[in-house]
PDB file of N, CA and C in Angstrom:
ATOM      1  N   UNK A   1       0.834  -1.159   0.000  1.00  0.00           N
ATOM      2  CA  UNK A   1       0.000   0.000   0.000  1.00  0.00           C
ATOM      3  C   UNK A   1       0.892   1.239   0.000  1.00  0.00           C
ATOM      4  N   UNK A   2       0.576   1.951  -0.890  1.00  0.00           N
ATOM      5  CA  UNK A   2       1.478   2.923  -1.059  1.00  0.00           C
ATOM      6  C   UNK A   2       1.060   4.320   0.021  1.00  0.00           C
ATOM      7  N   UNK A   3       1.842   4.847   0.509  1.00  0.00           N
ATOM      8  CA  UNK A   3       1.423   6.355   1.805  1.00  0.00           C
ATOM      9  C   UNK A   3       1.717   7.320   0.888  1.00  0.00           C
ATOM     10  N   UNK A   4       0.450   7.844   1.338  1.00  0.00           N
ATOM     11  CA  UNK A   4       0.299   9.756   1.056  1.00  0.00           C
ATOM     12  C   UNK A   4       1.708  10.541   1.769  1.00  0.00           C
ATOM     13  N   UNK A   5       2.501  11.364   0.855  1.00  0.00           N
ATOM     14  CA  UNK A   5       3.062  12.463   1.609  1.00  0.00           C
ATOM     15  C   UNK A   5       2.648  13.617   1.681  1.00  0.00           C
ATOM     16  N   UNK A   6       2.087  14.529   2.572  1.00  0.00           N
ATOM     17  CA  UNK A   6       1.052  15.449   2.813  1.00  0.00           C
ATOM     18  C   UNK A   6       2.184  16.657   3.771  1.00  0.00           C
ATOM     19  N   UNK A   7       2.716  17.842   3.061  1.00  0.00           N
ATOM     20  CA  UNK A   7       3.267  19.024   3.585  1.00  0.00           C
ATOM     21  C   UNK A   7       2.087  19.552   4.416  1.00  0.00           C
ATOM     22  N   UNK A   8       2.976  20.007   5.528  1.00  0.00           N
ATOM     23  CA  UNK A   8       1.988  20.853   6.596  1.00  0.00           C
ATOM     24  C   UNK A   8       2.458  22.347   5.770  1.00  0.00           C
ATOM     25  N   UNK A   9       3.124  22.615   4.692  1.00  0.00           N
ATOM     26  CA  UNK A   9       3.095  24.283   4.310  1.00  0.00           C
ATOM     27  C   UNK A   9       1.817  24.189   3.306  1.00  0.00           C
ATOM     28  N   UNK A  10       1.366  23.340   2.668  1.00  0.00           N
ATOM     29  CA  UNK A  10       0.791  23.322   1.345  1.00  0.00           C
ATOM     30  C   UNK A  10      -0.790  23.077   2.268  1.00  0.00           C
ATOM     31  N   UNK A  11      -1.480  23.727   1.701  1.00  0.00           N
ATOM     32  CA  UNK A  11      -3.114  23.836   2.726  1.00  0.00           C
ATOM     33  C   UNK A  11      -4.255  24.427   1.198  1.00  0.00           C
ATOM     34  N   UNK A  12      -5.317  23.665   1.638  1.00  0.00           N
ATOM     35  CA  UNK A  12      -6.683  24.543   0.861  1.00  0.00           C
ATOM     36  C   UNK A  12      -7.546  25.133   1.460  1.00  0.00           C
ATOM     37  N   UNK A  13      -6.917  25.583   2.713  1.00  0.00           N
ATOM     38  CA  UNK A  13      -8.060  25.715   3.741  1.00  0.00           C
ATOM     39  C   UNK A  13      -8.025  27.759   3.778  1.00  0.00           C
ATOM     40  N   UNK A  14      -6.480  28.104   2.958  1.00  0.00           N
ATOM     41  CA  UNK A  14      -6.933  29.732   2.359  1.00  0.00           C
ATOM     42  C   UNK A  14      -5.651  30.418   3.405  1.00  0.00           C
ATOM     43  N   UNK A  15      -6.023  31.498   3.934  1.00  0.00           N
ATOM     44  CA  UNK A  15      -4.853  31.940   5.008  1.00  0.00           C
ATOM     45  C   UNK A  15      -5.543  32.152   6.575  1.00  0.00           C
ATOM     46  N   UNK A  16      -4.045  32.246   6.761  1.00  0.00           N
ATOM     47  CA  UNK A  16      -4.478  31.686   8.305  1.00  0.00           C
ATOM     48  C   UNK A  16      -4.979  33.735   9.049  1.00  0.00           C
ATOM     49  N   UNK A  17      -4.918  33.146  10.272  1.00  0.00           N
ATOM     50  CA  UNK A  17      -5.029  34.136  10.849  1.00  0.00           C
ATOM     51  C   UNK A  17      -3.991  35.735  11.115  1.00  0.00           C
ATOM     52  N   UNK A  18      -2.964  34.518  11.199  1.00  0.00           N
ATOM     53  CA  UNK A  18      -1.976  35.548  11.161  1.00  0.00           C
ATOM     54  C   UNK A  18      -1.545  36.324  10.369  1.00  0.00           C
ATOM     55  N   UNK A  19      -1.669  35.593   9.384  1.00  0.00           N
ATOM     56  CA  UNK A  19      -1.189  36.048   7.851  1.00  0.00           C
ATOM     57  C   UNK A  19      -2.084  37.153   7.069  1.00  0.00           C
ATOM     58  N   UNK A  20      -3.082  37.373   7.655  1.00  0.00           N
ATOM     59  CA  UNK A  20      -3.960  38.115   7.683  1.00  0.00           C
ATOM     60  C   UNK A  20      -4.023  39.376   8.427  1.00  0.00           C
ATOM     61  N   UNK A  21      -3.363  39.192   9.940  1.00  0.00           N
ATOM     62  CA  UNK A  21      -3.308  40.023  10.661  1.00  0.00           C
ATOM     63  C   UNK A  21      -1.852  41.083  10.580  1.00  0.00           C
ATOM     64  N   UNK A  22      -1.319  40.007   9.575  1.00  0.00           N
ATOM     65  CA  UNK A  22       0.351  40.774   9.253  1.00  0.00           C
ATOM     66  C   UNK A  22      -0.465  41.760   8.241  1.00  0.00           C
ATOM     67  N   UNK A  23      -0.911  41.619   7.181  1.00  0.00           N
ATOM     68  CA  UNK A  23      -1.190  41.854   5.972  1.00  0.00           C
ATOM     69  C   UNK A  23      -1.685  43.056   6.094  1.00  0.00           C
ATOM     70  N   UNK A  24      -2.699  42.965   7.335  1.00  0.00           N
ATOM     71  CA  UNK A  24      -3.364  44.410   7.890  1.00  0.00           C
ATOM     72  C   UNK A  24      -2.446  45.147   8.200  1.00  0.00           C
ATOM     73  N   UNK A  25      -1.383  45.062   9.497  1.00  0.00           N
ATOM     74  CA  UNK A  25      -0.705  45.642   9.776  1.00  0.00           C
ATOM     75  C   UNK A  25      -0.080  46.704   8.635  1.00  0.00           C
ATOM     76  N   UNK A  26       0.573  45.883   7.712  1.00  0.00           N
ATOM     77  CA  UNK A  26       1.325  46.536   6.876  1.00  0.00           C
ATOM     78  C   UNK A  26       0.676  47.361   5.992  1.00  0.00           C
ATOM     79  N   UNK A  27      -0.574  46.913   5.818  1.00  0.00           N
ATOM     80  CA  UNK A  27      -1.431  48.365   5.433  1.00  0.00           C
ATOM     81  C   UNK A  27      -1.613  49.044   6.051  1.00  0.00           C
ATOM     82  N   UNK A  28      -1.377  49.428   7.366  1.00  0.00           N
ATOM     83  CA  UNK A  28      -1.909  49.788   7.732  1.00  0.00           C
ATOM     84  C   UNK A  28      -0.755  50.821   8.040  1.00  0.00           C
ATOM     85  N   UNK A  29       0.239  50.286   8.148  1.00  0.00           N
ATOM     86  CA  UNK A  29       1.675  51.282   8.528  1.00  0.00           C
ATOM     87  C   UNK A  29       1.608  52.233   6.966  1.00  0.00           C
ATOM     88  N   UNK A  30       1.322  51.566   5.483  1.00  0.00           N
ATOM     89  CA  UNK A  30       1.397  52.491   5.017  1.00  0.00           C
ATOM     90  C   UNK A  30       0.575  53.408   4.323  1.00  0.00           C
ATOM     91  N   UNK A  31      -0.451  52.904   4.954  1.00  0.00           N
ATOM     92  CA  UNK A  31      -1.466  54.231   4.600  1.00  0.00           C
ATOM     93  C   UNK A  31      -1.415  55.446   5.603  1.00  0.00           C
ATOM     94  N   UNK A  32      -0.408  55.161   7.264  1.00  0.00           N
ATOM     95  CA  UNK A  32      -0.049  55.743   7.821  1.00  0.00           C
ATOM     96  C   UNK A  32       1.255  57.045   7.254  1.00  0.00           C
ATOM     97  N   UNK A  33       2.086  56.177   6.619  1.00  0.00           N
ATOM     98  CA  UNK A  33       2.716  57.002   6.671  1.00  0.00           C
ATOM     99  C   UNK A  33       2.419  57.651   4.456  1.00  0.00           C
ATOM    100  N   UNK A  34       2.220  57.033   3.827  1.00  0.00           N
ATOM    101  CA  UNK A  34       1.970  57.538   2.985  1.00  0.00           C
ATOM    102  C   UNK A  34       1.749  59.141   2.400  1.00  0.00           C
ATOM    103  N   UNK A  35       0.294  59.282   3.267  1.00  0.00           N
ATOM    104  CA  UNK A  35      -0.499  60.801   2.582  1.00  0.00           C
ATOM    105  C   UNK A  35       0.053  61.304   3.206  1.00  0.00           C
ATOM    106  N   UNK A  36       0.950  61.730   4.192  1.00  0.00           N
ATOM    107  CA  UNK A  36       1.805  62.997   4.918  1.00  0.00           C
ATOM    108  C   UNK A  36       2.837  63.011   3.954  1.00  0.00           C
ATOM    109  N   UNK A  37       3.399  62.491   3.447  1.00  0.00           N
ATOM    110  CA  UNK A  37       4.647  62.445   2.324  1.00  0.00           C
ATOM    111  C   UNK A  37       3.841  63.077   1.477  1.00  0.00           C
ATOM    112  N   UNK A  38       2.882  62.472   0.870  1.00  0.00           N
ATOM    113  CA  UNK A  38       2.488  63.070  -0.693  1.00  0.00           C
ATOM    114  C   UNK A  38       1.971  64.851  -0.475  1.00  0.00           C
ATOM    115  N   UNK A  39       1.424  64.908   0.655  1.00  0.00           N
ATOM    116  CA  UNK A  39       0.677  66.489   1.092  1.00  0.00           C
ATOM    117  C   UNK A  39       1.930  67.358   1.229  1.00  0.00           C
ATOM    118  N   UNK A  40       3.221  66.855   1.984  1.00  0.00           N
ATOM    119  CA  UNK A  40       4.394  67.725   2.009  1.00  0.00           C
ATOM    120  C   UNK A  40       4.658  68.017   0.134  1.00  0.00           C
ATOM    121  N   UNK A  41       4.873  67.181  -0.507  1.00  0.00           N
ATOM    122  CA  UNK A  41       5.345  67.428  -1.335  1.00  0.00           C
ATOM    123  C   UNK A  41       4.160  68.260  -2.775  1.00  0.00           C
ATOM    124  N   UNK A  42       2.897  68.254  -2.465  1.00  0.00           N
ATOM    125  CA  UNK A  42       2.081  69.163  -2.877  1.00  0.00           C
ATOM    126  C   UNK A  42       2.607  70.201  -2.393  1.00  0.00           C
ATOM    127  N   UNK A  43       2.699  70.933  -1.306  1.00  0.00           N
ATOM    128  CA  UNK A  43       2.848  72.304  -0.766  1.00  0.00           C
ATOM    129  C   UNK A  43       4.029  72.497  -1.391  1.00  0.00           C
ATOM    130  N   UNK A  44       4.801  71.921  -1.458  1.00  0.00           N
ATOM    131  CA  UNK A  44       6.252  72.931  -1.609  1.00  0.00           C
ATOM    132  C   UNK A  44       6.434  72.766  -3.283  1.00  0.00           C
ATOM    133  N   UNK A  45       5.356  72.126  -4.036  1.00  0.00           N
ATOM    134  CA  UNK A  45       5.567  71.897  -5.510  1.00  0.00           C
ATOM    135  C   UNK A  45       4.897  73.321  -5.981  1.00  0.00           C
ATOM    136  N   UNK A  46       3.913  73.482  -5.018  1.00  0.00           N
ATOM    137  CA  UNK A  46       2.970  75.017  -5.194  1.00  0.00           C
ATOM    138  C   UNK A  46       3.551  75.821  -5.260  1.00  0.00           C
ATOM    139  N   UNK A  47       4.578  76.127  -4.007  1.00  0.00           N
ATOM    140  CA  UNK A  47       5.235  77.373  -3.628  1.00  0.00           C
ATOM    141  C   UNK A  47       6.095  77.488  -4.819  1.00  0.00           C
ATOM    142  N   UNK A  48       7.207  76.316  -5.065  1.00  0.00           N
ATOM    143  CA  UNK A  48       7.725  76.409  -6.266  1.00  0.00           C
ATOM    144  C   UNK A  48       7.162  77.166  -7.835  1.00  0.00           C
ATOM    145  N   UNK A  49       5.923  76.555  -7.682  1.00  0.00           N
ATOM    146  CA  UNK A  49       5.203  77.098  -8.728  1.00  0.00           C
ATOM    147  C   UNK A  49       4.833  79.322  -8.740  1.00  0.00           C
ATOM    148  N   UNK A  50       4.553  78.480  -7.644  1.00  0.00           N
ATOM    149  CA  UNK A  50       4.515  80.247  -7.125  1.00  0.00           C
ATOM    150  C   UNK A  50       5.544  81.543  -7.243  1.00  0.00           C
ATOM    151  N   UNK A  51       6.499  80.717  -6.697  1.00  0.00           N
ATOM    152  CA  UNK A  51       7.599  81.140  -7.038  1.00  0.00           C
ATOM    153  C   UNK A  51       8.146  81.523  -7.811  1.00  0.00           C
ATOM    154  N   UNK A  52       8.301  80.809  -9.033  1.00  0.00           N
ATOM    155  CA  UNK A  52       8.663  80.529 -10.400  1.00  0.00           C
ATOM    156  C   UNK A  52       7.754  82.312 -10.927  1.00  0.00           C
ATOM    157  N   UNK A  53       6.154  81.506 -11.403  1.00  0.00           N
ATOM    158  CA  UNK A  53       5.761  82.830 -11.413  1.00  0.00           C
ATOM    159  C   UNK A  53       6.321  84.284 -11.193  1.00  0.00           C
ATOM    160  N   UNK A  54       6.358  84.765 -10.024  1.00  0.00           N
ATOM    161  CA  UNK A  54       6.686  86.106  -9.473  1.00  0.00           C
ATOM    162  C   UNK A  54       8.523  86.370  -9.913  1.00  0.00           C
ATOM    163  N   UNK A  55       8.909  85.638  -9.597  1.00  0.00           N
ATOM    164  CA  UNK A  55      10.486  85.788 -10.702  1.00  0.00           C
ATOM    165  C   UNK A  55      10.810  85.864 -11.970  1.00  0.00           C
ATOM    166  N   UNK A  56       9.863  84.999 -12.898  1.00  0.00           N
ATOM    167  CA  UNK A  56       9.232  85.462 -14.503  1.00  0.00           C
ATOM    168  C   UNK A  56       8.763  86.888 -14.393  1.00  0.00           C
ATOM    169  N   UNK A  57       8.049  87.173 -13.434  1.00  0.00           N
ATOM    170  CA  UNK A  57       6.982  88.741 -14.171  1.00  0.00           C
ATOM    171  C   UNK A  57       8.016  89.758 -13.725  1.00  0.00           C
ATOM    172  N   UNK A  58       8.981  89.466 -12.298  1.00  0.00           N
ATOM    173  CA  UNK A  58      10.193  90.816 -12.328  1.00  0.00           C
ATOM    174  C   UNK A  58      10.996  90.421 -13.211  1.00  0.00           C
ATOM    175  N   UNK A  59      11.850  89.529 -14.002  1.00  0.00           N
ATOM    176  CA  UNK A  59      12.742  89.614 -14.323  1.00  0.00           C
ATOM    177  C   UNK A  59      11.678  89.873 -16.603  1.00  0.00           C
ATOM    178  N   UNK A  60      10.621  90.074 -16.360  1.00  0.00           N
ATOM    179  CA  UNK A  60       9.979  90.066 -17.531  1.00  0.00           C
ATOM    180  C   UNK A  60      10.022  91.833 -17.628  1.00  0.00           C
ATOM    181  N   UNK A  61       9.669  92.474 -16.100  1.00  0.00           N
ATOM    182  CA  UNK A  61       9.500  94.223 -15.790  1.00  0.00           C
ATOM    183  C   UNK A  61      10.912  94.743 -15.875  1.00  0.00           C
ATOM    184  N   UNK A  62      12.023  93.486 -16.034  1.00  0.00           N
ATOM    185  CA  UNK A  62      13.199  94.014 -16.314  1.00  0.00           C
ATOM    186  C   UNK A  62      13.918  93.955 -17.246  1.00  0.00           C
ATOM    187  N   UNK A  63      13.682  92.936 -18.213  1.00  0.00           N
ATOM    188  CA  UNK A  63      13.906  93.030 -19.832  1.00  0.00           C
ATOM    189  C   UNK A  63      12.828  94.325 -20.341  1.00  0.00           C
ATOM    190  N   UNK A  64      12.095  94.406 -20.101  1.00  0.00           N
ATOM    191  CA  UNK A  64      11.017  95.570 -20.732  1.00  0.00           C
ATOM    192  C   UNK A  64      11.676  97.109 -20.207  1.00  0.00           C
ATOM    193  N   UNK A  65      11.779  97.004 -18.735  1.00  0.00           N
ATOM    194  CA  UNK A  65      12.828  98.166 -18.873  1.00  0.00           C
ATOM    195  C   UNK A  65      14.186  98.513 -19.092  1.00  0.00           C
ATOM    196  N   UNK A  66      14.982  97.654 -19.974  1.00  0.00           N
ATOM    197  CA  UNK A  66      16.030  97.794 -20.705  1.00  0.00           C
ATOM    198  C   UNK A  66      15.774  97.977 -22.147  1.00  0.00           C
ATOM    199  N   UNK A  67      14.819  96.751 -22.859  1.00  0.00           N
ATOM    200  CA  UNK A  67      14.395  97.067 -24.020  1.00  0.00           C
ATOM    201  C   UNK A  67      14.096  98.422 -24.704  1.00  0.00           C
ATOM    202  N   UNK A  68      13.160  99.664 -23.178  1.00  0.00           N
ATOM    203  CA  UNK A  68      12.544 100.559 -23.580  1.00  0.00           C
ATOM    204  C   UNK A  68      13.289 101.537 -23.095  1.00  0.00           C
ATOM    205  N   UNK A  69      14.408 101.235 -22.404  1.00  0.00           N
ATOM    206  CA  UNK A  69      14.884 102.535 -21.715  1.00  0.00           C
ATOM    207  C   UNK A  69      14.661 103.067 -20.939  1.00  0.00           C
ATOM    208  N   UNK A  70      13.473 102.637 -19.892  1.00  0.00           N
ATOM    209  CA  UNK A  70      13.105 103.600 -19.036  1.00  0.00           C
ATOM    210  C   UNK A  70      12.325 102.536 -18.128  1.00  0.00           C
ATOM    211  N   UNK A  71      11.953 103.336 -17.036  1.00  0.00           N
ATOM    212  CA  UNK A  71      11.459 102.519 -15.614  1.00  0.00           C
ATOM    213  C   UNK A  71      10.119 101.738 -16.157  1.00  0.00           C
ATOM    214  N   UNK A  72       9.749 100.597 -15.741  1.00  0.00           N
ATOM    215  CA  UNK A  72       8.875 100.030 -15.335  1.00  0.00           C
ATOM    216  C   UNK A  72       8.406  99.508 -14.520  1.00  0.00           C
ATOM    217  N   UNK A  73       6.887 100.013 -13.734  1.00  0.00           N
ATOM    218  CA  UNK A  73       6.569  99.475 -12.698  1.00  0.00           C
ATOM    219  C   UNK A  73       6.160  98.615 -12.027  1.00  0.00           C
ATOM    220  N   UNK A  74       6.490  97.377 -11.284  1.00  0.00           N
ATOM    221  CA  UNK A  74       6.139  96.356 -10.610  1.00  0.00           C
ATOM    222  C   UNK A  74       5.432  96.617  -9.582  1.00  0.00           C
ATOM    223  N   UNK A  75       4.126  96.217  -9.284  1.00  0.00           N
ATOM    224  CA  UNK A  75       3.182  96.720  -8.378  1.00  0.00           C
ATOM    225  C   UNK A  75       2.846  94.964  -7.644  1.00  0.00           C
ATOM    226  N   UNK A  76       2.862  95.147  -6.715  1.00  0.00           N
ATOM    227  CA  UNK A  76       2.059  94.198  -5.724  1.00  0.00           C
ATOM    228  C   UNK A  76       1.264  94.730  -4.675  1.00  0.00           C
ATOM    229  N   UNK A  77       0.373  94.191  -5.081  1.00  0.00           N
ATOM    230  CA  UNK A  77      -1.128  94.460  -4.248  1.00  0.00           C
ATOM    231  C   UNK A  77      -1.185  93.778  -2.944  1.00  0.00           C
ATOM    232  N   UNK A  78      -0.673  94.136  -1.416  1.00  0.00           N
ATOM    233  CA  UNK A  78      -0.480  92.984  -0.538  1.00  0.00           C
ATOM    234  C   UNK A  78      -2.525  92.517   0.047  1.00  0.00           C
ATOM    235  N   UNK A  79      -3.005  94.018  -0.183  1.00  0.00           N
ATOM    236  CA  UNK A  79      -4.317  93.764   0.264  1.00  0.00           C
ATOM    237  C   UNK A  79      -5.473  92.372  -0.267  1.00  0.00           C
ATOM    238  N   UNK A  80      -4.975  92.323  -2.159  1.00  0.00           N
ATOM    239  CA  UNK A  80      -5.444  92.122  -3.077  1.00  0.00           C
ATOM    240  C   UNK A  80      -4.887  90.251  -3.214  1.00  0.00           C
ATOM    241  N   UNK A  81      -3.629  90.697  -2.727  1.00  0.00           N
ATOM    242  CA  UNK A  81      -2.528  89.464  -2.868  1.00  0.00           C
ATOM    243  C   UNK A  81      -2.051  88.944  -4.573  1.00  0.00           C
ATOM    244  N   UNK A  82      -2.189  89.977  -5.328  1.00  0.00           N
ATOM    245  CA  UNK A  82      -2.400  90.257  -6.383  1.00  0.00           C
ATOM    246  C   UNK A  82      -0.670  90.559  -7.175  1.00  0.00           C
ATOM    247  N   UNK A  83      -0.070  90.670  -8.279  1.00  0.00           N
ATOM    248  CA  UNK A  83       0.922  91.258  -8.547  1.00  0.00           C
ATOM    249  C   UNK A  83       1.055  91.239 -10.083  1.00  0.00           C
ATOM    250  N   UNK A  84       1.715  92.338 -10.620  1.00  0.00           N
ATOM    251  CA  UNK A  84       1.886  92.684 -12.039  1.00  0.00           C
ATOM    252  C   UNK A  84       3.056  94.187 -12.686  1.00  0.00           C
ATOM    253  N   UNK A  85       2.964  94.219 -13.818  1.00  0.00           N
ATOM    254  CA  UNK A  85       3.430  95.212 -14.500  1.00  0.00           C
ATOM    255  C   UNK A  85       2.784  96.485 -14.704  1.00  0.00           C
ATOM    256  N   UNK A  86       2.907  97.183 -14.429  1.00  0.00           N
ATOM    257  CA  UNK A  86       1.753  98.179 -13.903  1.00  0.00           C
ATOM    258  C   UNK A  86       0.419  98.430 -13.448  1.00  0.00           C
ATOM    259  N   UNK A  87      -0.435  98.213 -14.696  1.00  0.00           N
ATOM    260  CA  UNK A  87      -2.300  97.971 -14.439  1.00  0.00           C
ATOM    261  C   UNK A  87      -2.174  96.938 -14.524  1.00  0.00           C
ATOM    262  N   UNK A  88      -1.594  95.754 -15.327  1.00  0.00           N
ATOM    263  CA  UNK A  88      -2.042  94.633 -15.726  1.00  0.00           C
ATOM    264  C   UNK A  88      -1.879  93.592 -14.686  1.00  0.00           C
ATOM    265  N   UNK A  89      -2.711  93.686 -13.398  1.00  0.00           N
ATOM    266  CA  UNK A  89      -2.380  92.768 -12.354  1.00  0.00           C
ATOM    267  C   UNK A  89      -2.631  91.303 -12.363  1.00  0.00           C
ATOM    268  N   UNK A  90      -1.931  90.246 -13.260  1.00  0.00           N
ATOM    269  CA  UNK A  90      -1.974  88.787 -13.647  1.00  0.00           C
ATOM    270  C   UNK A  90      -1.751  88.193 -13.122  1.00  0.00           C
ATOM    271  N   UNK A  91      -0.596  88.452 -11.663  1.00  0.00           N
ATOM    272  CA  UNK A  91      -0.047  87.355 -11.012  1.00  0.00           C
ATOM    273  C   UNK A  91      -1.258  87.322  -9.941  1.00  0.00           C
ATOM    274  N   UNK A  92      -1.156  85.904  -9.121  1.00  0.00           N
ATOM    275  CA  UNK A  92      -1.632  85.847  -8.297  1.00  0.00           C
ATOM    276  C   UNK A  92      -0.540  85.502  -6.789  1.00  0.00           C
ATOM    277  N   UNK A  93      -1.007  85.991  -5.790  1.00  0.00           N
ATOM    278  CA  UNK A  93       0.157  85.096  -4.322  1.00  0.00           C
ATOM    279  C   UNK A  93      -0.608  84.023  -3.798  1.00  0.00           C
ATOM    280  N   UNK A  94      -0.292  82.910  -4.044  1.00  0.00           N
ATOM    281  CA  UNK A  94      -0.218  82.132  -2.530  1.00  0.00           C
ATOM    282  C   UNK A  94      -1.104  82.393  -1.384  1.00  0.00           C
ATOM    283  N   UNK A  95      -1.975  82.032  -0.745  1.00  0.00           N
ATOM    284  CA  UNK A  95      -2.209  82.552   0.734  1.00  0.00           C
ATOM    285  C   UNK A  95      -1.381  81.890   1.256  1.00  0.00           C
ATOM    286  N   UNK A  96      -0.458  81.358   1.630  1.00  0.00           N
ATOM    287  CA  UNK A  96       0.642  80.570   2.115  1.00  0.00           C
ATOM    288  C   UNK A  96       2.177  81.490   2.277  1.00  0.00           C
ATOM    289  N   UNK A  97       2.036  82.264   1.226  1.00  0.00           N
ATOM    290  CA  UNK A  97       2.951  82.939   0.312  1.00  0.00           C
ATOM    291  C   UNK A  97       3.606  83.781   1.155  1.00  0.00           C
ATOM    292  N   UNK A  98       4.590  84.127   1.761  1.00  0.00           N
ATOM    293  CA  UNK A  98       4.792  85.807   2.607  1.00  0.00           C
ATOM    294  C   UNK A  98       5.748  86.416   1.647  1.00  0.00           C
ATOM    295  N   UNK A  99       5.346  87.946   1.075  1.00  0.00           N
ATOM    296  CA  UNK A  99       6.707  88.590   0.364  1.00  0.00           C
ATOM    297  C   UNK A  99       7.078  89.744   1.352  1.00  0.00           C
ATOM    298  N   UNK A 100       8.603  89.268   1.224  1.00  0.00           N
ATOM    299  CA  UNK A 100       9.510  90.416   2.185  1.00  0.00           C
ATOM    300  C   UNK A 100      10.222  91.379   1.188  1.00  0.00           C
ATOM    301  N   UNK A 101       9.730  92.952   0.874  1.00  0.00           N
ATOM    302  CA  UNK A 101      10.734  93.943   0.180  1.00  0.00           C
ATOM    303  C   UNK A 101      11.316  94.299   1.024  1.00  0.00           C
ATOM    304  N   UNK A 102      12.944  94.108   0.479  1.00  0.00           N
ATOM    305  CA  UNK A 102      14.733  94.157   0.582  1.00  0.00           C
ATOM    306  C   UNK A 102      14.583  95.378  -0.024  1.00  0.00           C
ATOM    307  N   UNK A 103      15.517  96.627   0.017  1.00  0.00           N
ATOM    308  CA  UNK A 103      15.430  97.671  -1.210  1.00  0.00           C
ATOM    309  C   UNK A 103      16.508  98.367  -0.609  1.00  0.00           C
ATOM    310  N   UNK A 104      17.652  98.528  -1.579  1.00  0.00           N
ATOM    311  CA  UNK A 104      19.316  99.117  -1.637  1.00  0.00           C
ATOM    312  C   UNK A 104      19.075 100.329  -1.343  1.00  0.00           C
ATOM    313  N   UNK A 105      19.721 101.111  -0.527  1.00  0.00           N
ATOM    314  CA  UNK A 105      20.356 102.265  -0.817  1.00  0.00           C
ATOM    315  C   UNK A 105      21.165 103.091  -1.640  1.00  0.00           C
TER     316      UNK A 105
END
């Protein structure tokens, strides 16, 4: 009569308990730590963006006043949170945003 060899790893009975309770865990660590990573890196992709912006439109009020020879005005609206080339106020700030004017002697 020939004997069955039957592994105790090999089962149809699905997963066990534990294996289940690991499985959670580890979802569970990374849905923990996940969305705080991805939200940091929204904010500072903004500011960047933001950024970017407002350094295009001065260094745009400063090819225009070389091109033309003469002053052009950069206006920021802090009330408005607003900023542009004279009337044409296009930029927008950030509410996040703080601008500090530096200005030479």
């Amino acid at each position: 009569m020939a004997r069955r060899r039957t592994s105790p790893i090999t089962s149809d009975r699905g997963f066990t308990l534990l294996e289940m309770l690991v499985v959670l865990a580890l979802l569970g660590l990374i849905l923990a730590v996940v969305p705080p990573v991805l939200g940091v890196g929204t904010d500072s992709a903004r500011l960047r963006a933001d950024t970017r912006g407002l350094a295009a439109a001065l260094a745009t009020a400063r090819s225009e006043a070389i091109l033309a020879g003469r002053e052009v005005a950069f206006v920021v609206d802090a009330a408005r949170r607003t900023y542009g080339l004279g009337g044409a106020m296009d930029g927008r700030l950030d509410d996040g945003m703080r601008v500090d004017l530096l200005t030479a002697v």
